[in-house]
C-alpha atoms as a PDB file:
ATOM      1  CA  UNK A   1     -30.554   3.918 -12.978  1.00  0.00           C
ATOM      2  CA  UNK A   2     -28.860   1.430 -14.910  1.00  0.00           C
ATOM      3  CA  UNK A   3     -31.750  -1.285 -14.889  1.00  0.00           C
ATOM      4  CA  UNK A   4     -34.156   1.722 -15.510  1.00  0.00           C
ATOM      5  CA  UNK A   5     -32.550   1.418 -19.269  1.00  0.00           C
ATOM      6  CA  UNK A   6     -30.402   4.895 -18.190  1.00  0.00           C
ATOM      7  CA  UNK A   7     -26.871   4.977 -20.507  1.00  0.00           C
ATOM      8  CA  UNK A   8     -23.486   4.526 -18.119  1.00  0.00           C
ATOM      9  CA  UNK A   9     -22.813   8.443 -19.216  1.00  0.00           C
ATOM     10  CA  UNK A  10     -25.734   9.687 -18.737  1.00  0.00           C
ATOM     11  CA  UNK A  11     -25.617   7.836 -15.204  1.00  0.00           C
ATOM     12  CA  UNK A  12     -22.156   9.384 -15.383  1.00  0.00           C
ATOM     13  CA  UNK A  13     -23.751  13.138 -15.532  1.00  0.00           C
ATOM     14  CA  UNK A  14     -25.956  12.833 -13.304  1.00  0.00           C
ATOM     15  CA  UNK A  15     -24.215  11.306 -10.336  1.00  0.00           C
ATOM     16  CA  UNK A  16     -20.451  13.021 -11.481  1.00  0.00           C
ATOM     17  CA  UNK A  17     -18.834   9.484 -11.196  1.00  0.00           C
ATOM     18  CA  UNK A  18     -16.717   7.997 -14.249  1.00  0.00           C
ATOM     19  CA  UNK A  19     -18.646   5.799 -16.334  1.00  0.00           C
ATOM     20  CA  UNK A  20     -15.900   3.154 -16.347  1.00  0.00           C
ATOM     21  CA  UNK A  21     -16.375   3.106 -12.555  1.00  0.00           C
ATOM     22  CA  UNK A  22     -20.322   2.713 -13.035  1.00  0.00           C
ATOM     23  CA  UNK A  23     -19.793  -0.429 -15.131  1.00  0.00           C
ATOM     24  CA  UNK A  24     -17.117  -1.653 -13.006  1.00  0.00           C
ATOM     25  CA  UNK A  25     -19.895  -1.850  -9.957  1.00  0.00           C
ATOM     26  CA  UNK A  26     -23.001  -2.832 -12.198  1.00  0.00           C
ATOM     27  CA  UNK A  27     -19.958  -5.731 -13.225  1.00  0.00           C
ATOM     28  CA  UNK A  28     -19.206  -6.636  -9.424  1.00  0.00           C
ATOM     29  CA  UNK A  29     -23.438  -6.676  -8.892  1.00  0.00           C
ATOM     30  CA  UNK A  30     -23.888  -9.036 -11.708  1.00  0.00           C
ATOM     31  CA  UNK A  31     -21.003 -11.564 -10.518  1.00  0.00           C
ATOM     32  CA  UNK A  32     -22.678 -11.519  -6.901  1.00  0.00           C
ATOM     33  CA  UNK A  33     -26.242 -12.321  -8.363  1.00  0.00           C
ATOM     34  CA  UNK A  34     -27.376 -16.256  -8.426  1.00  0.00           C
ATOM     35  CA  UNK A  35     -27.888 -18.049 -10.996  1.00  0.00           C
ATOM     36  CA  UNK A  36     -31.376 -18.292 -12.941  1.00  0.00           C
ATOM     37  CA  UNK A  37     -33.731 -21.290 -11.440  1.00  0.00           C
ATOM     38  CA  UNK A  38     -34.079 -24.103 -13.736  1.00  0.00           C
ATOM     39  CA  UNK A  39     -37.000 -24.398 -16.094  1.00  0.00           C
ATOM     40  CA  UNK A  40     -38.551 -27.181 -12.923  1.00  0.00           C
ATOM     41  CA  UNK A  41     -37.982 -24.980 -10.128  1.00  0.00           C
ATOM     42  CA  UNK A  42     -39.749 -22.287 -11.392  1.00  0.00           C
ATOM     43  CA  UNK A  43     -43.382 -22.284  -9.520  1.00  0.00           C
END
């Protein structure tokens, strides 16, 4: 929902979670993600 450009309360109405703990996970996702190629590694 998040990375369909959907706000953290609106995210927070539909679902009935807290939108603190909605940016606390899209935070823990983020930290777990790689880093971006380099500019040369890029096909």
């Amino acid at each position: 929902m998040y990375l369909n450009r959907m706000g953290l309360r609106a995210i927070e109405r539909a679902t009935e979670i807290h939108h603190t703990t909605v940016m606390h996970w899209i935070w823990e996702a983020a930290v777990t993600l790689p880093n971006a190629p380099q500019v040369e590694e890029i096909p």
